[in-house]
N, C-alpha and C. Protein backbone atom coordinates (compact mmCIF):
# COMPACT_ATOMS: atom_id res chain seq x y z
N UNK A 1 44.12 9.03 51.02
CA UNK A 1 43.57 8.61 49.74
C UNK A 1 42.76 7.33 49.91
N UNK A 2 41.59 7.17 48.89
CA UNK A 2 41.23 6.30 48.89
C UNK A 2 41.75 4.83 48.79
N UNK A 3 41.18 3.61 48.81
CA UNK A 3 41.76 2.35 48.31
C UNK A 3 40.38 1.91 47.72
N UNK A 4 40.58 1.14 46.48
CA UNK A 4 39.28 0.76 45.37
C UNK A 4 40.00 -0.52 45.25
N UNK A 5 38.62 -1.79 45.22
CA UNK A 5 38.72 -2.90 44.19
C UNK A 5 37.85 -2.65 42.95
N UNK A 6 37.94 -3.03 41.78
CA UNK A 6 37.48 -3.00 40.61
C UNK A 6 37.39 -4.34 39.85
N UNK A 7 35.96 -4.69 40.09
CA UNK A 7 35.27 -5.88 39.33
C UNK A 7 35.46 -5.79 37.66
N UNK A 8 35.42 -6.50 37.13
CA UNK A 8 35.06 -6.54 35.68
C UNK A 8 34.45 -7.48 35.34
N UNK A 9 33.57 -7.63 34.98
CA UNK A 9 32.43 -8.54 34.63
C UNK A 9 32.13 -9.18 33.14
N UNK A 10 32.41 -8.40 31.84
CA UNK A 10 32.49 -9.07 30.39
C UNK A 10 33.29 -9.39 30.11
N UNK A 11 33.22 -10.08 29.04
CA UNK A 11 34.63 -10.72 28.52
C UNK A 11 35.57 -9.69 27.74
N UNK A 12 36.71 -9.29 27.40
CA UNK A 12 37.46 -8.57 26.59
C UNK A 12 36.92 -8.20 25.05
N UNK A 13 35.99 -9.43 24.96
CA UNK A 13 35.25 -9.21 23.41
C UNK A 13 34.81 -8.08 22.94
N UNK A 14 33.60 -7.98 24.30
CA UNK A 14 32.87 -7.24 24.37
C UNK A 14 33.54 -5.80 25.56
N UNK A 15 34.55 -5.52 24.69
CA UNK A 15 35.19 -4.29 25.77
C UNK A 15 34.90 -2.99 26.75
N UNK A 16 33.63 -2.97 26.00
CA UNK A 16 33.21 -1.40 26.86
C UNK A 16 33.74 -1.58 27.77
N UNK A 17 32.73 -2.31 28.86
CA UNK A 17 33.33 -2.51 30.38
C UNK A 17 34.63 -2.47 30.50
N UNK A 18 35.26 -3.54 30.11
CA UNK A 18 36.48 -3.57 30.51
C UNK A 18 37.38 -2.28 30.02
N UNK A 19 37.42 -1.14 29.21
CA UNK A 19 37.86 -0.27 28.80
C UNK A 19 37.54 0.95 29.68
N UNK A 20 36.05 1.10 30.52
CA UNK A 20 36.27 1.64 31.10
C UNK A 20 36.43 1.86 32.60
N UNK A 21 36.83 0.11 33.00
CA UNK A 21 37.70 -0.16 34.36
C UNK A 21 39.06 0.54 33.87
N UNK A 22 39.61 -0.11 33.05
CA UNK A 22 40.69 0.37 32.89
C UNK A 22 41.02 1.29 33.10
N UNK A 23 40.58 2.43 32.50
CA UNK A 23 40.50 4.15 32.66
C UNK A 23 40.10 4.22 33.81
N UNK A 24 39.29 3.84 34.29
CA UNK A 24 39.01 4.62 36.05
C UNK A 24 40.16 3.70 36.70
N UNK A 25 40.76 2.70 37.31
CA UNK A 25 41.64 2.20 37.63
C UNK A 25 42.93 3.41 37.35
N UNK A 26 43.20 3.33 36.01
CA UNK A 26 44.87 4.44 35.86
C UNK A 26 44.38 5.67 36.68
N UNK A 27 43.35 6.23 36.01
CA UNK A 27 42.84 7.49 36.92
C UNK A 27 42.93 7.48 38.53
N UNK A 28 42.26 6.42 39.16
CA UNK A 28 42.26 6.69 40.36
C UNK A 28 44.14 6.02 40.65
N UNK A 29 44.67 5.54 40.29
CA UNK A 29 46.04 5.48 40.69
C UNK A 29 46.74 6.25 40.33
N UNK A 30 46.69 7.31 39.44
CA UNK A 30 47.01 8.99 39.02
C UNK A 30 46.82 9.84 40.07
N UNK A 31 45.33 9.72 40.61
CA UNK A 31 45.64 10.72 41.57
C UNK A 31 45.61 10.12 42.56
N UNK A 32 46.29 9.09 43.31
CA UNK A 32 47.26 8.75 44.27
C UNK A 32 46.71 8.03 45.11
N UNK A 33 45.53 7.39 44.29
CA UNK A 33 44.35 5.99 45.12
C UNK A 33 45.04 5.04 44.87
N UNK A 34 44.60 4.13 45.47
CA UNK A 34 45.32 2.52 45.49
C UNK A 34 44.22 1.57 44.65
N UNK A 35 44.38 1.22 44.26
CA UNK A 35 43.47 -0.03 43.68
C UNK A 35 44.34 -1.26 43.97
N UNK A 36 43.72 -2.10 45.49
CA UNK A 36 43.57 -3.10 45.66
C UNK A 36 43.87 -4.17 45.21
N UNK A 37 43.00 -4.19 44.64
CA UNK A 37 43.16 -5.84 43.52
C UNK A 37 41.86 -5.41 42.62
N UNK A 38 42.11 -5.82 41.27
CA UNK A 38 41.00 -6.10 40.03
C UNK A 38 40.60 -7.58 40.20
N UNK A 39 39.06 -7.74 40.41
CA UNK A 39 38.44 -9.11 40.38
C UNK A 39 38.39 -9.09 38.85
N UNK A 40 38.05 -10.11 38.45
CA UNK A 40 37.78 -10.70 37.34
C UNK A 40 36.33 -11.76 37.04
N UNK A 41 35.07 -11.63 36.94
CA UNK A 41 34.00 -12.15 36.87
C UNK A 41 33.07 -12.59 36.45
N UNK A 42 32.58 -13.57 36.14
CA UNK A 42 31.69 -13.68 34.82
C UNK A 42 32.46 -14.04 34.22
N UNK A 43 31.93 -13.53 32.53
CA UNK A 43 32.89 -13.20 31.02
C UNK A 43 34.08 -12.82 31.47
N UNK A 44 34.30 -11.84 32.39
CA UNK A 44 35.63 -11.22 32.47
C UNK A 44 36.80 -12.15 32.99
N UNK A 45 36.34 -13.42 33.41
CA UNK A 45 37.76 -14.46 33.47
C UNK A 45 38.35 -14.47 32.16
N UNK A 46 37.95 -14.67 30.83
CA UNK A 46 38.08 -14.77 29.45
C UNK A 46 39.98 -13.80 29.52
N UNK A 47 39.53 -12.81 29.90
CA UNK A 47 40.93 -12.09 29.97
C UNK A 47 41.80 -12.08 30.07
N UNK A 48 42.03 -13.58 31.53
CA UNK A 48 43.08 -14.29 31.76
C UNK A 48 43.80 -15.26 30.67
N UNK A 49 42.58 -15.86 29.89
CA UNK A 49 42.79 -16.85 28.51
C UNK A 49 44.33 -16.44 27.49
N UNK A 50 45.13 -17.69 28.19
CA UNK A 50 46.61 -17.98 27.13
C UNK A 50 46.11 -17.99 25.90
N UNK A 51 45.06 -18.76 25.06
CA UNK A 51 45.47 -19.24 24.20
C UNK A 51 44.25 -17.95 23.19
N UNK A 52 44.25 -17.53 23.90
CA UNK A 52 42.88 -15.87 22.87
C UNK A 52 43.90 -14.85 23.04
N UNK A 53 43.62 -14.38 21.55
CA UNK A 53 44.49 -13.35 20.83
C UNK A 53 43.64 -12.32 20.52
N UNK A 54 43.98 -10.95 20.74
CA UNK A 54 43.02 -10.01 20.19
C UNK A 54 42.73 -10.16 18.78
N UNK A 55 41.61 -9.41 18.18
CA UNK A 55 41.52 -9.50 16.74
C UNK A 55 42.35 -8.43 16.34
N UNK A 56 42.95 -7.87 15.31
CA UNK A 56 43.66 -7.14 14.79
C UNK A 56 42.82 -5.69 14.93
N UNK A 57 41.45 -5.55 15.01
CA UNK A 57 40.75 -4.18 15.00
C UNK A 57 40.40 -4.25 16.63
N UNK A 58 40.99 -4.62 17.28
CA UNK A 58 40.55 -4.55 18.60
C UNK A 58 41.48 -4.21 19.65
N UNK A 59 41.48 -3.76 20.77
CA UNK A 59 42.60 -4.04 21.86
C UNK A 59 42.98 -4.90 22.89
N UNK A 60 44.07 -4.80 22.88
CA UNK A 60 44.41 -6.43 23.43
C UNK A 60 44.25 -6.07 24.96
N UNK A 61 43.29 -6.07 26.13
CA UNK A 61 42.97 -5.90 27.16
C UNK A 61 43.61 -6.36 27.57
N UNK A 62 43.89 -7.36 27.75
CA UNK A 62 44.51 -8.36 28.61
C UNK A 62 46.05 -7.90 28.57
N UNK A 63 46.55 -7.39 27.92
CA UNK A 63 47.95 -6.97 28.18
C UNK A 63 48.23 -5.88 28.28
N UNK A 64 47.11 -4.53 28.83
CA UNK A 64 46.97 -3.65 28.81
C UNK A 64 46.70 -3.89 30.79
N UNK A 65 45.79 -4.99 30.87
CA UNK A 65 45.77 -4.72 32.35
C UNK A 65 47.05 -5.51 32.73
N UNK A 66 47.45 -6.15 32.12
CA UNK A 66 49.21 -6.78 32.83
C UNK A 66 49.90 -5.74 32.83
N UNK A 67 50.16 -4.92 31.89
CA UNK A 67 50.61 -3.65 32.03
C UNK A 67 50.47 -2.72 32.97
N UNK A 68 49.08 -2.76 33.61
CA UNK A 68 48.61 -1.75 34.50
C UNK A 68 49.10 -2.27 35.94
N UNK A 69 49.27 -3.77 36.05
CA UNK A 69 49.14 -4.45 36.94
C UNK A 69 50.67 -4.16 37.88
N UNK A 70 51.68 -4.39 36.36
CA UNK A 70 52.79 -4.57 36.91
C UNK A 70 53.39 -3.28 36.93
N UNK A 71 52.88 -1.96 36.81
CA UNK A 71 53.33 -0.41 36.97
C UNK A 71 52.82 -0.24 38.12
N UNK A 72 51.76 -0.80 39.18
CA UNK A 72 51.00 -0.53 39.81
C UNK A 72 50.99 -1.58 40.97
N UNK A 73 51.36 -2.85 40.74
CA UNK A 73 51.70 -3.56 41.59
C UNK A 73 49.96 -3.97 42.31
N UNK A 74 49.43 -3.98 41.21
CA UNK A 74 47.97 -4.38 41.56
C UNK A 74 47.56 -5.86 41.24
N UNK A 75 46.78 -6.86 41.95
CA UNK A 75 47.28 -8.26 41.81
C UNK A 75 45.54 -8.07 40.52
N UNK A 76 45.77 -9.31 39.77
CA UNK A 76 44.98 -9.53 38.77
C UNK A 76 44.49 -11.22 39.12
N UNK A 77 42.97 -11.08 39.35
CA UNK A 77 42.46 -11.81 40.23
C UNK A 77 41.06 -12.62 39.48
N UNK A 78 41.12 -13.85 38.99
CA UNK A 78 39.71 -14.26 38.38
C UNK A 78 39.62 -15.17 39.62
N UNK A 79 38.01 -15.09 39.51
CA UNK A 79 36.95 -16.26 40.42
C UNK A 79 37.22 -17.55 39.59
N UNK A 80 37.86 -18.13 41.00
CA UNK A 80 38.14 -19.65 40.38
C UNK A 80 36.91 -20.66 39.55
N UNK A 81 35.97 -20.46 40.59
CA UNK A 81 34.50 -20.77 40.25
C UNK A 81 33.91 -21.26 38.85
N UNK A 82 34.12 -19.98 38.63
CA UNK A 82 33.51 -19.17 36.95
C UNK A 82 34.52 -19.93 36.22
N UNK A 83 35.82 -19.63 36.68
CA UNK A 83 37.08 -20.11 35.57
C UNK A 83 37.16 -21.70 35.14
N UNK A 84 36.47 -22.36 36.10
CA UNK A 84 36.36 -23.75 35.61
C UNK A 84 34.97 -24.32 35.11
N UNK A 85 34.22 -23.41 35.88
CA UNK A 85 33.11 -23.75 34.89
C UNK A 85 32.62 -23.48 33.44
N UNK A 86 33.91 -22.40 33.26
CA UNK A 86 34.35 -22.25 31.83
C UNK A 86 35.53 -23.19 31.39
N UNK A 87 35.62 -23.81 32.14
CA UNK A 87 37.38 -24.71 31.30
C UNK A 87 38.23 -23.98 30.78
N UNK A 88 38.65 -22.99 31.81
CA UNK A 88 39.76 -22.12 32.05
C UNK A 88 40.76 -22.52 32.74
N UNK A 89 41.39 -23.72 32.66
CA UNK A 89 42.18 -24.23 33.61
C UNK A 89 43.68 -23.22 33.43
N UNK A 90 43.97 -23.63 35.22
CA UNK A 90 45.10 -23.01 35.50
C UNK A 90 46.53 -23.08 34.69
N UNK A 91 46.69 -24.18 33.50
CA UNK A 91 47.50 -24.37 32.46
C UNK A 91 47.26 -22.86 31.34
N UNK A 92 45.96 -22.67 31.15
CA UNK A 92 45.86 -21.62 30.30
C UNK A 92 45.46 -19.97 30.74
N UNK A 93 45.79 -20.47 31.68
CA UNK A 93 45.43 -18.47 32.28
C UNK A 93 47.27 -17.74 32.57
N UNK A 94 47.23 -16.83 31.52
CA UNK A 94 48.47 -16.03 31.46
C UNK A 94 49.30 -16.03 32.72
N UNK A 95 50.04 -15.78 32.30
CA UNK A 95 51.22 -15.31 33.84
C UNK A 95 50.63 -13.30 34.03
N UNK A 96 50.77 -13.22 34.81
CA UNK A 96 50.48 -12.67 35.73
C UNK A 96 49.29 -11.94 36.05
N UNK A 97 48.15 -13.20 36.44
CA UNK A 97 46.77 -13.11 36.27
C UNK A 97 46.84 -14.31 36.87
N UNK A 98 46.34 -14.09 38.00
CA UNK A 98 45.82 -14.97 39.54
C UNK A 98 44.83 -15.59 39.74
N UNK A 99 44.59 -17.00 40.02
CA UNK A 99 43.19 -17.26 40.25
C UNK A 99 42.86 -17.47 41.92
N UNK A 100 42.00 -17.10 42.20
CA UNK A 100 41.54 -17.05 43.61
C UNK A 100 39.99 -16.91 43.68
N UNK A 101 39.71 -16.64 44.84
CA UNK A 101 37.86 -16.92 44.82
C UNK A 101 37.17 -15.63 45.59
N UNK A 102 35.79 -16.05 45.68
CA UNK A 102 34.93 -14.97 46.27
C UNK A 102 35.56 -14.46 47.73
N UNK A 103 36.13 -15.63 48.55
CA UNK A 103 37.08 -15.16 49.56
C UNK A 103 38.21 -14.44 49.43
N UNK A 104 38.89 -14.58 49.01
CA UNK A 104 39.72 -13.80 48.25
C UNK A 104 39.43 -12.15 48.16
N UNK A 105 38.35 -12.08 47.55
CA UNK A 105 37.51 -10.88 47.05
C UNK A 105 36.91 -10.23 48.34
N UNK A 106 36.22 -10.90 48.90
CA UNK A 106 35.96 -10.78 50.35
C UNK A 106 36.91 -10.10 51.10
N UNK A 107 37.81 -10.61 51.44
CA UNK A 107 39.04 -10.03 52.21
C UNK A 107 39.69 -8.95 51.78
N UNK A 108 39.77 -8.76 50.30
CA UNK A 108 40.63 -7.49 50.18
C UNK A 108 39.65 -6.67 50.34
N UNK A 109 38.23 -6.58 49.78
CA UNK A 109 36.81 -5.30 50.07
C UNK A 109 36.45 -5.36 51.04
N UNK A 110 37.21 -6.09 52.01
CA UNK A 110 37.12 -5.61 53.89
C UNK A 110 37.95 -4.62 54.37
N UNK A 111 39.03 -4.55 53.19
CA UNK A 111 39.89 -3.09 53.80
C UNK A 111 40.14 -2.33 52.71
N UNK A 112 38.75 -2.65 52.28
CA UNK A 112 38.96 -1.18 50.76
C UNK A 112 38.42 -0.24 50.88
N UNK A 113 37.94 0.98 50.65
CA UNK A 113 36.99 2.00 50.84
C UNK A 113 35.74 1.81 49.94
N UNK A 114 36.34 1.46 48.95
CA UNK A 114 35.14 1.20 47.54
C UNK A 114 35.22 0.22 47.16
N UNK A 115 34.08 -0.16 45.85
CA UNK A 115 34.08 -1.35 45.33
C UNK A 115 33.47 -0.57 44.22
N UNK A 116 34.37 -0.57 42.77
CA UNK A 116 33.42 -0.42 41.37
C UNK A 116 33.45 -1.36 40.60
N UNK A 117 31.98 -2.06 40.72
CA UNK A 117 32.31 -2.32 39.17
C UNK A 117 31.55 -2.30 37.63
N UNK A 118 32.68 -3.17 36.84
CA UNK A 118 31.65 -2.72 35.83
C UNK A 118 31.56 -3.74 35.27
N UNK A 119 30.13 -3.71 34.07
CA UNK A 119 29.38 -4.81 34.02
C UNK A 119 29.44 -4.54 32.65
């Protein structure tokens, strides 16, 4: 079977993207792929954000991929980079949602088969 990392690139706001990592992520770990690690990029650090609450007509992504994370044992990974140049400090990024960097990212898509992502 394959092994996939999966970028996400917008913020949760704006969900498409991130809704349909999600779905290809469960999918390919359904039929018996590995997904790596999920980067987190751009907008898509936002996800990690303690103190943002979904809106009531929306879905709460962010605890949908903790969910995915911890059935799956897939690490949840924002670019440190991005995360502070947003003032995302490591006080406000959820528990179990990782910050690490382009190296980081580097190393696991050296022994992945694929790389999707979405934007």
């Amino acid at each position: 079977m394959a092994s996939f990392v999966v970028t996400v690139h917008q913020a949760p706001q704006t969900h498409a993207a991130s809704m349909h990592a999600l779905r290809f992520a469960r999918a390919a770990y359904a039929a018996g792929h590995e997904v790596s690690q999920v980067f987190f990029y751009e907008q898509g650090v936002w996800h990690a954000d303690a103190q943002r609450q979904a809106a009531p007509n929306e879905p709460d992504l962010s605890a949908q991929w903790l969910e995915f994370s911890a059935q799956t044992h897939t690490p949840l990974v924002l670019c440190h980079t991005v995360a502070e140049r947003y003032g995302l400090e490591q006080t406000r990024v959820r528990e179990g949602f990782t910050i690490g960097g382009l190296t980081e990212l580097m190393t696991t898509l050296a022994h992945a088969d694929r790389v999707v992502q979405f934007r």
